[in-house]
PDB file of N, CA and C in Angstrom:
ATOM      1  N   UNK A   1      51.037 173.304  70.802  1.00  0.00           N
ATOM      2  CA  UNK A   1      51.325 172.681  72.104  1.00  0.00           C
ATOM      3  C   UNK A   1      50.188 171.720  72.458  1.00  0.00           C
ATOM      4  N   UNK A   2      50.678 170.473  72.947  1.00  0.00           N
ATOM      5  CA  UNK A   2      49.696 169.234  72.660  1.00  0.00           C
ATOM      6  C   UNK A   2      48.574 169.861  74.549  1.00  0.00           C
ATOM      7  N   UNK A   3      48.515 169.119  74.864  1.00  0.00           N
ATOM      8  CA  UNK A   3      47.322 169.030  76.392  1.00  0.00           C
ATOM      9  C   UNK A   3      48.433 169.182  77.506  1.00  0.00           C
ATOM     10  N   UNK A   4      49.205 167.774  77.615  1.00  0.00           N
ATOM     11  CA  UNK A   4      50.087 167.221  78.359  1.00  0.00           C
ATOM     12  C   UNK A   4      51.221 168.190  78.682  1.00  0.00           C
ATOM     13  N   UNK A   5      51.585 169.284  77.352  1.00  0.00           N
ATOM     14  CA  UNK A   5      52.630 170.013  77.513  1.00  0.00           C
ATOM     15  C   UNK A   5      51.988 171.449  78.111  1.00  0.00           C
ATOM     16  N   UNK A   6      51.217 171.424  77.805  1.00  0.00           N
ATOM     17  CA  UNK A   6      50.414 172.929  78.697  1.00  0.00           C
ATOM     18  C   UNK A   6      49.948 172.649  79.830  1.00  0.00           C
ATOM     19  N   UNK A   7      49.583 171.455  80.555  1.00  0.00           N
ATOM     20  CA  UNK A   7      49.322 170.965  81.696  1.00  0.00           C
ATOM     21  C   UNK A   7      50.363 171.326  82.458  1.00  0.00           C
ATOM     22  N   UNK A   8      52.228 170.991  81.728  1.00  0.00           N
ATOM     23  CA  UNK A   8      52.884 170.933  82.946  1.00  0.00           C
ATOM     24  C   UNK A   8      53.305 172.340  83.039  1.00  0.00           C
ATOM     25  N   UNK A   9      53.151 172.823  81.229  1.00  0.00           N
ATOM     26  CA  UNK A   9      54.141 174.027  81.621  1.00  0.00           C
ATOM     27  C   UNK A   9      53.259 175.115  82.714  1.00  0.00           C
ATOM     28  N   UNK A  10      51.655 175.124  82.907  1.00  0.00           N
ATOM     29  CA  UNK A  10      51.046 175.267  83.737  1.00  0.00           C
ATOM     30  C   UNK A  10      51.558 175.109  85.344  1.00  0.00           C
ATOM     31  N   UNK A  11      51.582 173.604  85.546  1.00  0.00           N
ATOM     32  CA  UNK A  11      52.094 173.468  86.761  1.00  0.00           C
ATOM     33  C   UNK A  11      53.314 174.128  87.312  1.00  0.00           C
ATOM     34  N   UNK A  12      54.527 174.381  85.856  1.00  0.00           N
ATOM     35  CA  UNK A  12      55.222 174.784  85.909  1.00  0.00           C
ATOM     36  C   UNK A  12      55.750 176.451  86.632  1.00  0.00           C
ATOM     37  N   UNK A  13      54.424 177.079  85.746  1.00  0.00           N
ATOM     38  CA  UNK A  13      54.469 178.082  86.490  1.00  0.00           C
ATOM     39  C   UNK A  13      53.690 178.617  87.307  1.00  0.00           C
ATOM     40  N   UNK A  14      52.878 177.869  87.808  1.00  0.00           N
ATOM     41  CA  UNK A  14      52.136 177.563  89.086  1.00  0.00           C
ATOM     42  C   UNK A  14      52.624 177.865  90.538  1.00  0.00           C
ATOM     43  N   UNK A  15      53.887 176.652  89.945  1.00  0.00           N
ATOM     44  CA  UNK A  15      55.168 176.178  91.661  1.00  0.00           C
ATOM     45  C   UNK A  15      55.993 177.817  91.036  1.00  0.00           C
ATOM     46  N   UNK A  16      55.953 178.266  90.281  1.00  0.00           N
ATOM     47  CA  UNK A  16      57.596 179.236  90.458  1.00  0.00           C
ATOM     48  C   UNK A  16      56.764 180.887  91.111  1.00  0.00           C
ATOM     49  N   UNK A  17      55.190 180.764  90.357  1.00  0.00           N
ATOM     50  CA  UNK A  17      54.497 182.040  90.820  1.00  0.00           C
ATOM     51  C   UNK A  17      54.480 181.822  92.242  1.00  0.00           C
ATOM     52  N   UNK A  18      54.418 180.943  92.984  1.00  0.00           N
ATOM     53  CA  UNK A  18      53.980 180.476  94.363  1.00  0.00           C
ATOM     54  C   UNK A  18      55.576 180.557  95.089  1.00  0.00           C
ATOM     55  N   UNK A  19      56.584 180.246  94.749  1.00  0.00           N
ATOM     56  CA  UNK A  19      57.854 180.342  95.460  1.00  0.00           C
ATOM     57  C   UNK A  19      58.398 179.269  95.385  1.00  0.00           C
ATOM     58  N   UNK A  20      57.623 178.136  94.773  1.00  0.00           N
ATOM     59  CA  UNK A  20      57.953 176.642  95.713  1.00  0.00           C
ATOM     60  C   UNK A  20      59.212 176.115  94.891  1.00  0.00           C
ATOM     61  N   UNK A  21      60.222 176.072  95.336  1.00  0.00           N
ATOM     62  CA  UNK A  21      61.422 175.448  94.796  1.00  0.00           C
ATOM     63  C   UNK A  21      61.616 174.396  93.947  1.00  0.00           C
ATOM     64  N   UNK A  22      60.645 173.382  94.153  1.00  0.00           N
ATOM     65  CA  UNK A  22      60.835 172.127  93.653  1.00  0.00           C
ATOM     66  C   UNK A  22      59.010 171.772  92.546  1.00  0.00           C
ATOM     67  N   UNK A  23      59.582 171.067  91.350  1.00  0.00           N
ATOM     68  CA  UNK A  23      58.106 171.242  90.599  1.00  0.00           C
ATOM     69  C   UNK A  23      57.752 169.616  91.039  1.00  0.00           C
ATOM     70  N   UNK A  24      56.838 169.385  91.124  1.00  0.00           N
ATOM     71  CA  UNK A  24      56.149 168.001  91.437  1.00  0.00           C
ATOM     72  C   UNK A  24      55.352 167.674  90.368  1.00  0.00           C
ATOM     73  N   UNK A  25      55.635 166.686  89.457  1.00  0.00           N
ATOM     74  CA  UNK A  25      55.065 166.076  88.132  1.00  0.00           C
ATOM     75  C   UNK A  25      54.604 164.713  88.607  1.00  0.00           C
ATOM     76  N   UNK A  26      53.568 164.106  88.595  1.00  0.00           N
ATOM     77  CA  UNK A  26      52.920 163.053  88.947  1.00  0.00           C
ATOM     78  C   UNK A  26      54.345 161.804  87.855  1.00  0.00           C
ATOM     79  N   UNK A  27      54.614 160.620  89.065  1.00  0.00           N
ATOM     80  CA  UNK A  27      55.335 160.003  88.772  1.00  0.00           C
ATOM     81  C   UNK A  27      56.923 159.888  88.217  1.00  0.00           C
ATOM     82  N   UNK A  28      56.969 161.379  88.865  1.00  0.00           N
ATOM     83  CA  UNK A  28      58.521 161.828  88.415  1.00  0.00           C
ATOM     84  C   UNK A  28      58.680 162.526  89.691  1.00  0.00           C
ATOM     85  N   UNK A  29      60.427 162.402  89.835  1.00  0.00           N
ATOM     86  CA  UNK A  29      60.582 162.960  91.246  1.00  0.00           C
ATOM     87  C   UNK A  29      60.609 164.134  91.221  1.00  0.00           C
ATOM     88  N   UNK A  30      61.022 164.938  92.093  1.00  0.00           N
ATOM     89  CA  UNK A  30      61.036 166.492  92.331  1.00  0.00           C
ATOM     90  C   UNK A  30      62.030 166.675  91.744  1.00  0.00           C
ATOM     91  N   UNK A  31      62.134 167.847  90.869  1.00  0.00           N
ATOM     92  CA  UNK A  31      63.354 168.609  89.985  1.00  0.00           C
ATOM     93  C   UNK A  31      63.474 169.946  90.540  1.00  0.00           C
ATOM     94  N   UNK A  32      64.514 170.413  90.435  1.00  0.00           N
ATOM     95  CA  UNK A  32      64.404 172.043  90.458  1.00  0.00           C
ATOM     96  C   UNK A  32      63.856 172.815  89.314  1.00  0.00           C
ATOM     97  N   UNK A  33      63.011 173.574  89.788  1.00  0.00           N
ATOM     98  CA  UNK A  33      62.122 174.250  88.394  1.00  0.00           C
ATOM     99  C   UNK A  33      63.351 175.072  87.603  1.00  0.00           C
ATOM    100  N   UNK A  34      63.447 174.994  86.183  1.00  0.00           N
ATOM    101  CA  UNK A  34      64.333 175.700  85.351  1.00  0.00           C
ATOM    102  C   UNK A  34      63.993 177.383  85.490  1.00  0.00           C
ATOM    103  N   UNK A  35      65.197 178.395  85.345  1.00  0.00           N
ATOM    104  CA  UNK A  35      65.178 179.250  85.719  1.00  0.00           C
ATOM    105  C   UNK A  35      65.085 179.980  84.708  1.00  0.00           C
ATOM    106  N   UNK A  36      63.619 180.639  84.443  1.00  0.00           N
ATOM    107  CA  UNK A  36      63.829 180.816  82.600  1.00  0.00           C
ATOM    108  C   UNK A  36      64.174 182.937  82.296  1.00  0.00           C
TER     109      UNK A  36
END
């Protein structure tokens, strides 16, 4: 897993440990976080 992909999957589960519905990726709009 390169930097970039552990950065988000980080952020990723960052927003879902926290509650927050929507993931925020610098320069991309808000998605709904995938429900894994």
């Amino acid at each position: 897993m390169d930097t970039g992909s552990a950065a988000i999957f980080t952020a990723l589960a960052n927003m879902i440990s926290s509650g927050s519905a929507v993931s925020v990726t610098p320069g991309q709009p808000p998605t709904p976080t995938p429900t894994v």
